[in-house]
C-alpha atoms as a PDB file:
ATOM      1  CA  UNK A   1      38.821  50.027 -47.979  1.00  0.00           C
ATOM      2  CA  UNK A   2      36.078  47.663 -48.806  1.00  0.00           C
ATOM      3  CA  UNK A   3      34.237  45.837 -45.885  1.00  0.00           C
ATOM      4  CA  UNK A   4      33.002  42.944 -47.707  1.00  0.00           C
ATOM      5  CA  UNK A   5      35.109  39.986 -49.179  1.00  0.00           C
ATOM      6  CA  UNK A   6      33.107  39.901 -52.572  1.00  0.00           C
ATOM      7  CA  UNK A   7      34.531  43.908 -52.822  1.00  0.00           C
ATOM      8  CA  UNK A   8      38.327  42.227 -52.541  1.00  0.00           C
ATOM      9  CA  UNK A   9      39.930  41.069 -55.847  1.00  0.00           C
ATOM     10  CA  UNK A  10      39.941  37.041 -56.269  1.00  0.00           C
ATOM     11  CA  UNK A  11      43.017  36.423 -54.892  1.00  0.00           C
ATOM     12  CA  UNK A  12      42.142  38.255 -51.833  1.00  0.00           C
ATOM     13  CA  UNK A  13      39.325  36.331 -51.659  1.00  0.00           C
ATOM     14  CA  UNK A  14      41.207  33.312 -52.003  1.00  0.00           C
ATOM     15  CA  UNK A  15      43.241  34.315 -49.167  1.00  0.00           C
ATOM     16  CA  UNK A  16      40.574  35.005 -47.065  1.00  0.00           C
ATOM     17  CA  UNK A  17      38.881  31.701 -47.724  1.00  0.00           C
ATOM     18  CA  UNK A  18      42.479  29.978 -47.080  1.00  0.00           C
ATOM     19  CA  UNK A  19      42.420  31.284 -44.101  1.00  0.00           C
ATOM     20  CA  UNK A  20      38.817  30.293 -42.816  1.00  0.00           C
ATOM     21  CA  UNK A  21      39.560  27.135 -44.496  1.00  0.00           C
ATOM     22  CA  UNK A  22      42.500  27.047 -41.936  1.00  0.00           C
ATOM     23  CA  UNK A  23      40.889  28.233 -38.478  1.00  0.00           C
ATOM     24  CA  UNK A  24      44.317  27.181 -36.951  1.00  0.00           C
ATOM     25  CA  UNK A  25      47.768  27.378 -38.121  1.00  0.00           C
ATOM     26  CA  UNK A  26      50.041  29.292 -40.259  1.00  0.00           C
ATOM     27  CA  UNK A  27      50.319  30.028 -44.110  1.00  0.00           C
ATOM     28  CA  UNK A  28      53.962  29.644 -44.933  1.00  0.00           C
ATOM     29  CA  UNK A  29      56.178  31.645 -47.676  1.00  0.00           C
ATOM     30  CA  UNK A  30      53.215  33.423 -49.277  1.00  0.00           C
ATOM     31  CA  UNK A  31      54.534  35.407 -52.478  1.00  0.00           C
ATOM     32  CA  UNK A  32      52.989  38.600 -52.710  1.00  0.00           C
ATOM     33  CA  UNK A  33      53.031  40.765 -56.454  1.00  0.00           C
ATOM     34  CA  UNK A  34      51.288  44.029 -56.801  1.00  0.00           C
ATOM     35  CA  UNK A  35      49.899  43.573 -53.281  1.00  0.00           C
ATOM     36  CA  UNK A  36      48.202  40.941 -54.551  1.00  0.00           C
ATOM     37  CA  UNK A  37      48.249  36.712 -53.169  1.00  0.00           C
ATOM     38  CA  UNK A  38      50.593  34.937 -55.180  1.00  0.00           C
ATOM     39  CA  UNK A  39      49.162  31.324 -55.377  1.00  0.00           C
ATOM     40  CA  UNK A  40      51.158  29.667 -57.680  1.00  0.00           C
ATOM     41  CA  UNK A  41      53.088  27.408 -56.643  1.00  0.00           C
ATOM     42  CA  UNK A  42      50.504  27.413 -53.393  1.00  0.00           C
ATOM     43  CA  UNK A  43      52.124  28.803 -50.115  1.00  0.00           C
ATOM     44  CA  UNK A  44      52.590  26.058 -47.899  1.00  0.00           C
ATOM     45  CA  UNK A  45      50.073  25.825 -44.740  1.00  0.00           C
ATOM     46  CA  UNK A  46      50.575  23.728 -41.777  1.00  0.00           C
ATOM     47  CA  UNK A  47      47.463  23.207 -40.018  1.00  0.00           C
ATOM     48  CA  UNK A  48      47.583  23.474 -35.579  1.00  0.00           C
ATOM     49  CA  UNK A  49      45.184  20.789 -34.133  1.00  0.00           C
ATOM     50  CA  UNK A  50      44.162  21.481 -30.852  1.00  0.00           C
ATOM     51  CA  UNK A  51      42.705  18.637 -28.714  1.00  0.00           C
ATOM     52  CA  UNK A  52      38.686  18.714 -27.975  1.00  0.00           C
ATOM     53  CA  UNK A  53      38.350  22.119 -29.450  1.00  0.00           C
ATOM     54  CA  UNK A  54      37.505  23.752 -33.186  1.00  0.00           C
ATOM     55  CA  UNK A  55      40.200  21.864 -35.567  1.00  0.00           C
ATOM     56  CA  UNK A  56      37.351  22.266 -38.790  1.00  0.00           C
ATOM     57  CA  UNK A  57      37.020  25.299 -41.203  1.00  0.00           C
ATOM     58  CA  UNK A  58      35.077  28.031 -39.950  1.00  0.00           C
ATOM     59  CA  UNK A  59      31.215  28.055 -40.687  1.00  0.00           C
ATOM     60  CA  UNK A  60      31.563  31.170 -42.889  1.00  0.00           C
ATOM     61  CA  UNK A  61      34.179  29.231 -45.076  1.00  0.00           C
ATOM     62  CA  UNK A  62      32.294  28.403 -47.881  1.00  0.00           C
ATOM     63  CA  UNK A  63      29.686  31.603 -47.876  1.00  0.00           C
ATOM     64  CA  UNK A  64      30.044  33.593 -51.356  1.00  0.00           C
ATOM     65  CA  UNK A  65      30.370  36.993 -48.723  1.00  0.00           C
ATOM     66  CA  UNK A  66      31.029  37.543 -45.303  1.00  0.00           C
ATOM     67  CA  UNK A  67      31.664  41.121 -43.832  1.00  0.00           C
ATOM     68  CA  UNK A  68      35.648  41.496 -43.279  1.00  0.00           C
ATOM     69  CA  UNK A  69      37.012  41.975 -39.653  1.00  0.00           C
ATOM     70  CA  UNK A  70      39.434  44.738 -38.649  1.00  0.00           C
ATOM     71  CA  UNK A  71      42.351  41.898 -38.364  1.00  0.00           C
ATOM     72  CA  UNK A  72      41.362  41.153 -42.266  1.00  0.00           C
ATOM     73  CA  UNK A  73      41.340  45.041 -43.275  1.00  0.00           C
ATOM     74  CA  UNK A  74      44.980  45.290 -41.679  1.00  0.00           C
ATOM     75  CA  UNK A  75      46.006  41.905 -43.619  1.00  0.00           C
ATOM     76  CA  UNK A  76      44.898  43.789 -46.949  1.00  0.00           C
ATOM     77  CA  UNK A  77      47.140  46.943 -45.623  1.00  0.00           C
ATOM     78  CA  UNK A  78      50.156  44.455 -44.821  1.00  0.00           C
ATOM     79  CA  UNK A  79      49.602  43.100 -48.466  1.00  0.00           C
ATOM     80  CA  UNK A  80      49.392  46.772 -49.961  1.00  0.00           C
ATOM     81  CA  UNK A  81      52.937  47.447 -47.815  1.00  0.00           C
ATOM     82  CA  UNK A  82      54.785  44.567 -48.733  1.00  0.00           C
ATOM     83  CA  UNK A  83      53.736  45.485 -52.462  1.00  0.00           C
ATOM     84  CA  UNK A  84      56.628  42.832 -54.215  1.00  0.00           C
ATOM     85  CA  UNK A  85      57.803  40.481 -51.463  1.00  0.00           C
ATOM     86  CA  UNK A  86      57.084  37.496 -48.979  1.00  0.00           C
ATOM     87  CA  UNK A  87      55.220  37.236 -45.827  1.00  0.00           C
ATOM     88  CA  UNK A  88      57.424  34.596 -44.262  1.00  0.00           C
ATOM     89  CA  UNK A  89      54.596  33.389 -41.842  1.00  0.00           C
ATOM     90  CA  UNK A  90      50.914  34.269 -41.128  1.00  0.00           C
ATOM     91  CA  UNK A  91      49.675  33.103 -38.267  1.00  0.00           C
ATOM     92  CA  UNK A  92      45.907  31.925 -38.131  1.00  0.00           C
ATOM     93  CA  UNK A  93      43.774  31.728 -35.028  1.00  0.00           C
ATOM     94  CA  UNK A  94      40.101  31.387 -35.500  1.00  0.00           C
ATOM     95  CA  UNK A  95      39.984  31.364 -39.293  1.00  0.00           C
ATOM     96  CA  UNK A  96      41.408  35.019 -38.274  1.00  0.00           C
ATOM     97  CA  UNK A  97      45.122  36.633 -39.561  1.00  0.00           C
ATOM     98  CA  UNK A  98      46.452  37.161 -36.267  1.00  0.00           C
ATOM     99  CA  UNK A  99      50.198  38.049 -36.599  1.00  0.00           C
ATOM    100  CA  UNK A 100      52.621  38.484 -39.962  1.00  0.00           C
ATOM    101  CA  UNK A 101      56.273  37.661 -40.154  1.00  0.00           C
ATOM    102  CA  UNK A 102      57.567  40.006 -42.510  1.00  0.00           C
ATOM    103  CA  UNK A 103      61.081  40.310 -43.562  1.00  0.00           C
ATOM    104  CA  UNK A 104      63.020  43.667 -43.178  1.00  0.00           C
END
């Protein structure tokens, strides 16, 4: 698996970006097709503000290429599993997917 987000197709990248876009919260309903990101209609995304600590994107959100993190290279296996489905809830902690509520 590739271990750089400009290696990841553009909806992975996307994702990715959602996610550092993000730093805290969840990304709700997200459609996956052909393992890939399904962003239309958008999945919805509820943002967790915590009091006197990081509540902006991450620093590497708007770099063209960052190298990905283990928890991103097991997101892209989730995606490969789940192939034609939902991922009911992703939870987001430091711009980072940190857990996946997947149905089944």
């Amino acid at each position: 698996m590739s271990t750089h987000k400009s290696a990841l197709s553009p909806p992975r990248q996307r994702l990715i970006e959602l996610l550092q876009r993000l730093n805290f919260g969840r990304v709700e309903h997200l459609r996956v097709r052909a393992g890939e990101p399904v962003f239309d209609p958008p999945p919805a995304t509820v943002r967790e503000h915590k009091f006197a600590g990081e509540n902006g994107p991450r620093p590497e959100a708007g770099r063209p290429d960052v190298a990905l993190k283990a928890q991103h290279l097991d997101l892209m296996r989730v995606l490969d599993e789940v192939r034609d489905g939902t991922i009911t809830v992703l939870t987001v902690k430091h711009g980072l997917p940190f857990s996946a509520e997947v149905p089944g």
